[in-house]
Structure formats: C-alpha cells, structure tokens
Protein backbone atom coordinates (compact mmCIF):
# COMPACT_ATOMS: atom_id res chain seq x y z
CA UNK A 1 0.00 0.00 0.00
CA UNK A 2 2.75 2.19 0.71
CA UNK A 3 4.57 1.25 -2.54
CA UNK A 4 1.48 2.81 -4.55
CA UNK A 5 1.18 5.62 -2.25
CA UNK A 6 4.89 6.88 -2.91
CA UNK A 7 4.71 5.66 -7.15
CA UNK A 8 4.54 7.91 -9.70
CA UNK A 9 3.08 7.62 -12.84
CA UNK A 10 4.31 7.38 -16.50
CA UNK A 11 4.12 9.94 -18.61
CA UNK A 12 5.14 9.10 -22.59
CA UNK A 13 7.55 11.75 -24.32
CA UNK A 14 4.57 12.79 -26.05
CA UNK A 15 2.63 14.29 -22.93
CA UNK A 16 6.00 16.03 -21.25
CA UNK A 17 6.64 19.80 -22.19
CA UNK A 18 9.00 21.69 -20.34
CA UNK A 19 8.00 25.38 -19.67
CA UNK A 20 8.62 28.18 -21.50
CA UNK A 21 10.46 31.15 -19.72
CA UNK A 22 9.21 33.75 -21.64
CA UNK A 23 6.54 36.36 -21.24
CA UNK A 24 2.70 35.17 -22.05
CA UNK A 25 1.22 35.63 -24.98
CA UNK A 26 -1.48 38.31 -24.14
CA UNK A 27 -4.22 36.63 -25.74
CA UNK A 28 -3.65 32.91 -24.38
CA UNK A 29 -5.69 33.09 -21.13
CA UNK A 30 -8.44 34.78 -20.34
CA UNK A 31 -8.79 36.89 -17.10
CA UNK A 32 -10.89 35.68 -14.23
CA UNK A 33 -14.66 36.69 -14.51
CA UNK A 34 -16.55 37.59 -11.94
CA UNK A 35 -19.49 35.43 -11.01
CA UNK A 36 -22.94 35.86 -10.00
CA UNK A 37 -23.09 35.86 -6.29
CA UNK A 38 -25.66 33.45 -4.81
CA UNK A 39 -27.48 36.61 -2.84
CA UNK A 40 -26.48 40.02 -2.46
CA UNK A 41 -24.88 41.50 0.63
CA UNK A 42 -26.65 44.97 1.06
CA UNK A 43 -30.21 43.01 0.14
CA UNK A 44 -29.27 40.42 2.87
CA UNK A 45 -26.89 40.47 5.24
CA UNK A 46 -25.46 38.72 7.73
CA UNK A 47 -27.11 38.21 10.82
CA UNK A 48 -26.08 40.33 13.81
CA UNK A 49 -26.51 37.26 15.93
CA UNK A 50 -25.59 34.01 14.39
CA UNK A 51 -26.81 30.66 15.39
CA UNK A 52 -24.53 28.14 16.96
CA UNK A 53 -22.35 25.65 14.84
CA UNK A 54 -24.35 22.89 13.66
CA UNK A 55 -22.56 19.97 11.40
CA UNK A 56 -22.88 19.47 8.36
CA UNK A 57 -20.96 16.03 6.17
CA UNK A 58 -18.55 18.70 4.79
CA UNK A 59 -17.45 21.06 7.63
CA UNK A 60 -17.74 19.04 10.97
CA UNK A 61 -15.95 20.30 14.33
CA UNK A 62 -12.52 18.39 13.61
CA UNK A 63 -12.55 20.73 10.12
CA UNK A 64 -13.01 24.05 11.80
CA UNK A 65 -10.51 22.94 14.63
CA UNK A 66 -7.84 23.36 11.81
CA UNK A 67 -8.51 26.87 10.58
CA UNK A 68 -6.49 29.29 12.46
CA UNK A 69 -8.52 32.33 13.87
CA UNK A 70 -4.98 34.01 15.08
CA UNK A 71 -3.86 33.63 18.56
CA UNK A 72 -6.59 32.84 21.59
CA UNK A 73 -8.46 36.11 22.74
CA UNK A 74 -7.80 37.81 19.47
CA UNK A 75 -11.44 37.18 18.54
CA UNK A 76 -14.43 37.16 20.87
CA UNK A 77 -16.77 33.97 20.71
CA UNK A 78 -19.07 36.28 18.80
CA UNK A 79 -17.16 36.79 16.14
CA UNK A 80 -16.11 33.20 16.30
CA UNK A 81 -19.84 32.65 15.49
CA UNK A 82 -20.38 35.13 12.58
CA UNK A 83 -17.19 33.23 10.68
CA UNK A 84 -18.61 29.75 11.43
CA UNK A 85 -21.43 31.26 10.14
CA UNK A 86 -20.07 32.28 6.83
CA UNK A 87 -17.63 29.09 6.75
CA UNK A 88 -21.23 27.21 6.78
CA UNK A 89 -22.48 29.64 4.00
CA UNK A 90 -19.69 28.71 1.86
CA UNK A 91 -18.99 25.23 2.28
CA UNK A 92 -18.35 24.59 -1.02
CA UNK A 93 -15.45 26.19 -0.86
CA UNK A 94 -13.92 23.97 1.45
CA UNK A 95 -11.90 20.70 0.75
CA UNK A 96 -13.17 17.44 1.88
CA UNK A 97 -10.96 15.03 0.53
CA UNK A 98 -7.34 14.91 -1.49
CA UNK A 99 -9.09 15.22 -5.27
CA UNK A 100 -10.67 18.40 -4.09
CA UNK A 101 -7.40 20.22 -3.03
CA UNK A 102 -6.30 23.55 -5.04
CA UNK A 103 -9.73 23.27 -7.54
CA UNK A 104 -11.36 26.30 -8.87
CA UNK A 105 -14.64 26.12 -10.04
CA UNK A 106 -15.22 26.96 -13.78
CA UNK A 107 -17.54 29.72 -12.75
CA UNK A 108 -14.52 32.02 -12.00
CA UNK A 109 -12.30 31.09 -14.96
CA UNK A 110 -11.95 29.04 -18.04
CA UNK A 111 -8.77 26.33 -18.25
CA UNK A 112 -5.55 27.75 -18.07
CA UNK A 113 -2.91 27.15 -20.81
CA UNK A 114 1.03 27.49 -19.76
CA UNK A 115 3.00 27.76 -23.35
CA UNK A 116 5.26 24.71 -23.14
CA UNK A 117 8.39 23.69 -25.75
CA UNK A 118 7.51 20.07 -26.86
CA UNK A 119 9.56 17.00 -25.55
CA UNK A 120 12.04 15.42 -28.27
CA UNK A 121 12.36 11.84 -27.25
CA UNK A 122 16.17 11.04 -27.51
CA UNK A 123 16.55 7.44 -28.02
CA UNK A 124 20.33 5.72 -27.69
CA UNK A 125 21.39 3.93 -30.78
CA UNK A 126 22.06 0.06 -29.88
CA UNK A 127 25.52 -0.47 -29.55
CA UNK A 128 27.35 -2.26 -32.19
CA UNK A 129 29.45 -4.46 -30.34
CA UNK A 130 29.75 -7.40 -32.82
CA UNK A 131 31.35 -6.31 -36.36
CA UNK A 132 29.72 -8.55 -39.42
CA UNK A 133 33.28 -10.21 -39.77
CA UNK A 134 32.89 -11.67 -36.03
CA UNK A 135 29.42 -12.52 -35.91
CA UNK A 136 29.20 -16.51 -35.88
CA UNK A 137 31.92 -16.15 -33.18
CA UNK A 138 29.83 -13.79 -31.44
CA UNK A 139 26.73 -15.67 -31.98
CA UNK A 140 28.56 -18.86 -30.74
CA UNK A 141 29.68 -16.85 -27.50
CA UNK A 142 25.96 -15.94 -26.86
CA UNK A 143 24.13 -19.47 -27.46
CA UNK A 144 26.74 -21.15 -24.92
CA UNK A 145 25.90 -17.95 -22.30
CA UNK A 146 22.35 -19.31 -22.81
CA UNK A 147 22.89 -22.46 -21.99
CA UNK A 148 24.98 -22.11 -19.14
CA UNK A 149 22.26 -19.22 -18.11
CA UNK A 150 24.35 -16.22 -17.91
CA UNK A 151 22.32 -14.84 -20.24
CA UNK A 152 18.74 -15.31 -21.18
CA UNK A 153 16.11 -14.13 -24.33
CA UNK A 154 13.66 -11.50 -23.97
C-alpha cells in the first residue's frame, strides 16, 4: 500500500513539455470573470446574531478545529460565530478530501494554458558491439551464455 502511495506515474515523451520562460502571450488566457453571487450583501446580510455551529458532512468540528482564527483572545466567541457562520455559507469552498485540493470552479475562470516547448524523445542507438566479420563467433559466445544461463532471451 505504501509502494502505490509513494509511485509515480508514467508519462510518454509525447505528454512532457518543459516550460517556456518567456513572457505570455497576451491573448492565451483569459482573465478571471466575476461570477454571480448566490445573494447580495446589502439586500441580505449577515445576521447580527448568528446561530450556533451545527454539522454538516462537509465542515464538521474536527474541520473548523484546523482553521487558524490568530492567537486565543484575538477574537471574541461572537465573532467566532459570525465566521462559522459564513464558513457554513460557503462550504463549497472547502476541501473534503485529497481530489478536491487547489480546484477552482469553472464559474470564476476558463482552463488555463502554460506555453510549453515540446519534448524530443532522444533514443540511444544500440551499440554495435559485434562487427559482421565476427558474428558466428559472437553468436557462438551468446548461445553457450544461454545455456549455461548467464544470459537469457527477452
């Protein structure tokens, strides 16, 4: 388990690029767009008193335990609240499991490109050990390696 954990996986000459250090073509990417909000702020806001945390299957007490609020007594309990609150609000936004780590929704911008120089595969020519003068000798060399199974085929 902890072989597969730490393995990597193959990528063909075809799939790597390496980076190009060079400034970005202007019109590769488009900028981030800003999306509809699900409710608007001055129409609705927050409530001055915000109810208690309740768990959800996305941010439970063990989740909010890891956020940092800044050092103890730097914000009341109230304020506590209100940012539970909002972290409830928005729990979309939060990751729940590895495959969900550094993901931007498509709402706020389309795929990003990064200008890459294709990968040349560099293959080594097979050495030429054997000359054609030498080759029964060589080939005689090889079949007795077989049998004594220094050597095998494949």
């Amino acid at each position: 388990m902890e072989a597969q954990a730490n393995a990597v996986k193959y990528k063909s000459g075809l799939k790597i690029g390496r980076p190009v250090n060079d400034f970005m073509p202007q019109g590769l990417n488009r900028p981030l767009e800003r999306t509809e909000l699900s409710r608007n702020p001055y129409e609705t806001p927050l409530s001055p008193n915000p109810p208690l945390f309740i768990e959800t299957l996305k941010v439970t007490e063990e989740t909010i335990s890891m956020i940092n609020f800044g050092p103890s007594g730097w914000l009341s309990e109230e304020e506590k609240k209100l940012l539970n609150c909002v972290i409830l609000l928005r729990q979309k936004a939060i990751e729940s499991c590895e495959e969900e780590r550094g993901v931007l929704k498509y709402l706020y911008g389309k795929l990003y490109r990064i200008p890459v120089i294709p990968h040349e595969q560099w293959q080594k020519k097979p050495i030429m050990w054997y000359s054609i003068p030498f080759f029964p000798v060589s080939r005689r060399f090889i079949t007795c390696k077989v049998k004594e199974i220094v050597y095998s085929y494949g």
